[in-house]
Protein backbone atom coordinates (compact mmCIF):
# COMPACT_ATOMS: atom_id res chain seq x y z
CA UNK A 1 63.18 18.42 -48.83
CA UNK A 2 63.37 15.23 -46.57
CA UNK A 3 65.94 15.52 -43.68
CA UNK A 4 68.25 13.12 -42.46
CA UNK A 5 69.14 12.52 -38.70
CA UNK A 6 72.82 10.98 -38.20
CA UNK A 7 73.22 11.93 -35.05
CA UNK A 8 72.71 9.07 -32.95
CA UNK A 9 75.76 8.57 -30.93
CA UNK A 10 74.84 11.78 -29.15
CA UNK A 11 70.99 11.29 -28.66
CA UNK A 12 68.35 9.32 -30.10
CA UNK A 13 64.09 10.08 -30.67
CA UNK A 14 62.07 8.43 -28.58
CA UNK A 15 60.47 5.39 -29.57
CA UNK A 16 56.61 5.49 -29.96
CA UNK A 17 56.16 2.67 -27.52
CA UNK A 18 58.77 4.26 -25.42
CA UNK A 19 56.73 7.24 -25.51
CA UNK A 20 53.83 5.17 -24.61
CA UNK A 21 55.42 3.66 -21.88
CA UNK A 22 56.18 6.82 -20.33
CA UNK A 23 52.61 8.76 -20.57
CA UNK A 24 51.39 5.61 -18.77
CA UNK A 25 53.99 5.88 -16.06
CA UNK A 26 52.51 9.89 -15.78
CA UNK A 27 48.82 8.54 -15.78
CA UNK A 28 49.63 5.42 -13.26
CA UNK A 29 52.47 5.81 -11.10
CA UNK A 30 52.63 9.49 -10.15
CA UNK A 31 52.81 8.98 -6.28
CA UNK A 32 55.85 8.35 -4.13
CA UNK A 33 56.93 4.68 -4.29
CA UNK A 34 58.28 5.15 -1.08
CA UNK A 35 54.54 5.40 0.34
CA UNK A 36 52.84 2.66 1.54
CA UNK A 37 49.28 3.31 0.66
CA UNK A 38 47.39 1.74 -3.07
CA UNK A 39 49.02 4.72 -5.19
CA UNK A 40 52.56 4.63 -4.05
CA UNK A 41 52.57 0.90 -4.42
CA UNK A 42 51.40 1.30 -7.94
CA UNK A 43 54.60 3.74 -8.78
CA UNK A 44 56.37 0.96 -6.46
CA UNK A 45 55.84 -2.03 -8.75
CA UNK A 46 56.02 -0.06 -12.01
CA UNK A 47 59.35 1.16 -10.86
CA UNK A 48 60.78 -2.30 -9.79
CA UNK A 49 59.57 -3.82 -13.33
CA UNK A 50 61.34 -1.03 -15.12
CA UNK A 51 64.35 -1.73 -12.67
CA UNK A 52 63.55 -6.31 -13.70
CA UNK A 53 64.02 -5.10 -17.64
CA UNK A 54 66.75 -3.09 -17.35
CA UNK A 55 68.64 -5.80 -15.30
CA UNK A 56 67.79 -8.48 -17.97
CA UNK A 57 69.24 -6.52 -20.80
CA UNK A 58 72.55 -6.01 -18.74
CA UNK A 59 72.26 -9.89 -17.64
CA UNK A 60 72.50 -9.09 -13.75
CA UNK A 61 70.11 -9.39 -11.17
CA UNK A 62 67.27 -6.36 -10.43
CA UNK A 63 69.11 -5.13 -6.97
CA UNK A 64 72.36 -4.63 -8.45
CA UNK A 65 70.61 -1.71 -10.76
CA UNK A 66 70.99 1.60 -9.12
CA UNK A 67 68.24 4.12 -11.02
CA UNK A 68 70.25 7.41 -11.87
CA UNK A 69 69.16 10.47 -13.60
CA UNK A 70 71.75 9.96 -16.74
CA UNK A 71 75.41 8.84 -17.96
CA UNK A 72 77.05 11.30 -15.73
CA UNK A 73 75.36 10.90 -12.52
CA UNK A 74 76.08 7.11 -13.17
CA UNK A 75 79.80 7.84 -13.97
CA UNK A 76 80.10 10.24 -11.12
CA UNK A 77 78.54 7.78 -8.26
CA UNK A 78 80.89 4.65 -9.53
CA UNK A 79 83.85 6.67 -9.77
CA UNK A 80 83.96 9.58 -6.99
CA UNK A 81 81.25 7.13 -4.93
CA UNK A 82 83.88 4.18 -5.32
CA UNK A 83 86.91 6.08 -4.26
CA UNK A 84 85.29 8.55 -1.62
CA UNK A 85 84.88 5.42 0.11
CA UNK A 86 87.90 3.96 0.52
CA UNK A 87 89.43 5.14 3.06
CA UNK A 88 93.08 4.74 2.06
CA UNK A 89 95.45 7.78 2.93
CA UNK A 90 96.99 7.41 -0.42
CA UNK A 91 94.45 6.46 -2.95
CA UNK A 92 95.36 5.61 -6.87
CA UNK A 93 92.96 5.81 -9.81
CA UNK A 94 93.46 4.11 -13.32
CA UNK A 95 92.07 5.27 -16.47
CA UNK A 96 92.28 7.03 -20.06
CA UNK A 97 92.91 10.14 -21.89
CA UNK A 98 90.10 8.89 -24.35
CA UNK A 99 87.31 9.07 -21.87
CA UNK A 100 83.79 11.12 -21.66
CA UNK A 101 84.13 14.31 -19.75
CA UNK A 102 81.97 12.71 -17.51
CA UNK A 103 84.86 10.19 -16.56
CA UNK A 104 87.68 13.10 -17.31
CA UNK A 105 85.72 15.79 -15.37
CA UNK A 106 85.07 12.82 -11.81
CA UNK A 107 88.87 12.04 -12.22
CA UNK A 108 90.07 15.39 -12.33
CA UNK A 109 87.66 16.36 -9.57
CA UNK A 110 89.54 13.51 -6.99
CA UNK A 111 93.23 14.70 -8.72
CA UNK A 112 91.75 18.34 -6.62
CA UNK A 113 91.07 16.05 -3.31
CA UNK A 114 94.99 14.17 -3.66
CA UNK A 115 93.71 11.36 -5.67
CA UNK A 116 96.45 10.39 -7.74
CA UNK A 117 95.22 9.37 -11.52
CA UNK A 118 96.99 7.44 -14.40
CA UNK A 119 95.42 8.45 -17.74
CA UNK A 120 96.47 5.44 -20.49
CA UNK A 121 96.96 6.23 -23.93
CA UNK A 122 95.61 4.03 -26.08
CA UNK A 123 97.42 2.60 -29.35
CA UNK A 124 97.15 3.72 -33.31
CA UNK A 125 93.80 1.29 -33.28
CA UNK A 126 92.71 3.16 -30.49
CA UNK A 127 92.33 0.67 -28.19
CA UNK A 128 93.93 0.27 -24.50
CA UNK A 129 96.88 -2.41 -24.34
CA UNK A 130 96.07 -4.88 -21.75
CA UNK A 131 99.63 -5.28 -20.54
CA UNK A 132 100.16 -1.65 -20.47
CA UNK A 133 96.91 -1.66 -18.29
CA UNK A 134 98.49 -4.66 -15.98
CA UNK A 135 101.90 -2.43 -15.60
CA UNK A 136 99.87 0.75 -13.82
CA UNK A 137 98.04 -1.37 -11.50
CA UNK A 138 99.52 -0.52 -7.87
CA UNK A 139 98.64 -1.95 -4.22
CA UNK A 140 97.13 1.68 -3.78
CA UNK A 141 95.09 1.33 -6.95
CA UNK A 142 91.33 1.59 -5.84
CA UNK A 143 89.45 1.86 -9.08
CA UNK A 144 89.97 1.22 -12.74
CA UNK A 145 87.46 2.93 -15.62
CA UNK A 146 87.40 2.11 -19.02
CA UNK A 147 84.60 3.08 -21.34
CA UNK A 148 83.49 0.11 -23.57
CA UNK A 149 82.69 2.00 -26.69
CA UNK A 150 84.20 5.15 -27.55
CA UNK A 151 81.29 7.70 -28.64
CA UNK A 152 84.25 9.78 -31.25
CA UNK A 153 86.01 6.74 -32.60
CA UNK A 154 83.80 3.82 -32.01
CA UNK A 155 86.53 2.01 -30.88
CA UNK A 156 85.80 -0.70 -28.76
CA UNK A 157 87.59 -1.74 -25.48
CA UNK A 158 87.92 -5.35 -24.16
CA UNK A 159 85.92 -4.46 -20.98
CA UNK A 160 85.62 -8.60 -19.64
CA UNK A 161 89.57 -9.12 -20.30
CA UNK A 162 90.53 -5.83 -18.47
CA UNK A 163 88.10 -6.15 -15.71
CA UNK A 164 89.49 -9.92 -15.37
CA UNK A 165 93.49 -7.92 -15.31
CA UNK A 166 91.81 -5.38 -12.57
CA UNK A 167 89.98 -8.27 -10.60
CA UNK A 168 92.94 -10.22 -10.15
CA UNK A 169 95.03 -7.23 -9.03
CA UNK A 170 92.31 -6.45 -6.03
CA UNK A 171 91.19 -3.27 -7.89
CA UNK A 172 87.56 -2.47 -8.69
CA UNK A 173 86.65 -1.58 -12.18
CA UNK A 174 84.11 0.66 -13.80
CA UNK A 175 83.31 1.11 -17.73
CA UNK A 176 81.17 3.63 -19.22
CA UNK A 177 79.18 1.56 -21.11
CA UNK A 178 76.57 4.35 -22.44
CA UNK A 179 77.91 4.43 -25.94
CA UNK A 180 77.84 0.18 -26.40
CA UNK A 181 74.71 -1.03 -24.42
CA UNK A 182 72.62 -2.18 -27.00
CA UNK A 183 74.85 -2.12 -29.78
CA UNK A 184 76.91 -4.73 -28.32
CA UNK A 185 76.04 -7.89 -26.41
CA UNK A 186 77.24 -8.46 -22.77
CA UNK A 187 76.09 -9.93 -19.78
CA UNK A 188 77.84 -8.57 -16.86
CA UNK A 189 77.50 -11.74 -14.79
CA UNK A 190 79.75 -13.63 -16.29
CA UNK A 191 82.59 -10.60 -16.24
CA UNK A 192 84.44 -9.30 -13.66
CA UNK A 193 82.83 -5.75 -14.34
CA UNK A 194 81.94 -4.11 -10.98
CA UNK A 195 80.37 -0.90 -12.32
CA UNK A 196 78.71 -0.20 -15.40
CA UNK A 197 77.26 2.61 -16.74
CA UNK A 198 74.65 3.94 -19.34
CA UNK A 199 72.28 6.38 -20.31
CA UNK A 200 68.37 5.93 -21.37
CA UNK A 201 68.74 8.48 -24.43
CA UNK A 202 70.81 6.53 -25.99
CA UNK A 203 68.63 3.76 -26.55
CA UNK A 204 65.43 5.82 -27.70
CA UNK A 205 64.12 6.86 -24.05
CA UNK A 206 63.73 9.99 -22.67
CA UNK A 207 66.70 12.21 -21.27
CA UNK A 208 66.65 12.20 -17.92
CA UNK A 209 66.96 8.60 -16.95
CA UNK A 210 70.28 6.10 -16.51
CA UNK A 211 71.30 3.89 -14.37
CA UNK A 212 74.10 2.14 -13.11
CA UNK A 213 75.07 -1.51 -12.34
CA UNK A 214 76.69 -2.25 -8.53
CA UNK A 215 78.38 -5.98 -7.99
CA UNK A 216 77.29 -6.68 -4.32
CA UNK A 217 79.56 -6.00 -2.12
CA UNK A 218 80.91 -2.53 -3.59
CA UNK A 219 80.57 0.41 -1.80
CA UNK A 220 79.73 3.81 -3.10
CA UNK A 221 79.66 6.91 -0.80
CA UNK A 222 76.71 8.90 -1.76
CA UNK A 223 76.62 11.79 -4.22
CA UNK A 224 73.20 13.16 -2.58
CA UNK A 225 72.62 13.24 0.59
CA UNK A 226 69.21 13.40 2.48
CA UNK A 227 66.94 10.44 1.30
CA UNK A 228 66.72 6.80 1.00
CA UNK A 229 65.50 6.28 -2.25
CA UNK A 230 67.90 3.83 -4.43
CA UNK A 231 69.85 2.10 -1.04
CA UNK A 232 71.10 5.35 -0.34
């Protein structure tokens, strides 16, 4: 009997050249990139080409791509990294009740530190209402995040137009972009995103491996704390 894999939104094979790609990483760039010896400057400049594709596919420039381990290290850093360093006494987050746990779980995390959060609801069509979004936004707002692509629903959120709301409001926003990179076209350049997310399984890579997009000029406290790699 011939079986059938339609489980995609939650993790994809890897791709043969993918896999390729990888045992050729293992072979070739195995020492520290950080070292300044032949070796680590091999792992160096494979690294930094990986980092050159991955910021062409999200249009954006190579040092705005922060390597991360996954999804939820990416959503963690842009949204506990974003607000941990403000330094506010009264700090106010914006999001939804439709996000990934790894949004949900960050937000509730900063509710436990006297973060207060909004969580939207969206409409029947599942999607957020821009003017609702507008109406939450408060002079202690720090961050806004909005996943682009629902992984239940599929419904899709206008990231550009809320980021544009959130821009001209002074607040930073963040979308979880794991479940539409690929699938749908965007070039963060020309948007007001500041933080975007995804995740390398979903795209036929290997678990293990994400990353997350930084605008110049935001701030993220660190997550981990004791090395250099990835500005900190």
């Amino acid at each position: 009997m011939p079986r059938f894999y339609f489980d995609h939104n939650a993790t994809t094979p890897i791709a043969p050249a993918v896999r390729e790609a990888v045992v050729r990483a293992l072979d070739e760039a195995w020492a520290n990139p950080s070292s300044i010896h032949q070796d680590g400057q091999q792992a160096r400049r494979m690294m930094e080409e990986a980092r050159a594709r991955i910021a062409a596919f999200l249009g954006c420039s190579p040092k705005e791509v922060v390597l991360t381990s996954g999804g939820t290290e990416a959503d963690n850093l842009a949204i506990l990294g974003a607000v941990r360093s403000d330094q506010r006494p009264a700090r106010h987050v914006v999001t939804t009740a439709i996000e990934h746990p790894a949004v949900l779980e960050a937000c509730a995390q900063l509710e436990r530190e006297g973060v207060a959060i909004t969580y939207l609801q969206p409409g029947r069509d599942g999607r957020i209402d821009p003017d609702l979004f507008r109406r939450q936004l408060r002079p202690a707002t720090v961050l806004a995040s909005v996943m682009h692509a629902n992984n239940e629903t599929g419904a899709v959120q206008d990231v550009a137009a809320l980021a544009a709301i959130a821009r001209e409001a002074g607040v930073l926003f963040h979308s979880d972009g794991v479940q539409a990179a690929g699938k749908l076209p965007l070039s963060l350049a020309s948007t007001a995103i500041d933080l975007y997310s995804i995740s390398a399984h979903k795209l036929n890579a290997p678990k293990g491996c994400g990353a997350l997009y930084v605008r110049p000029g935001v701030t993220l406290a660190p997550m981990l704390h004791g090395g250099r790699h990835e500005r900190g």
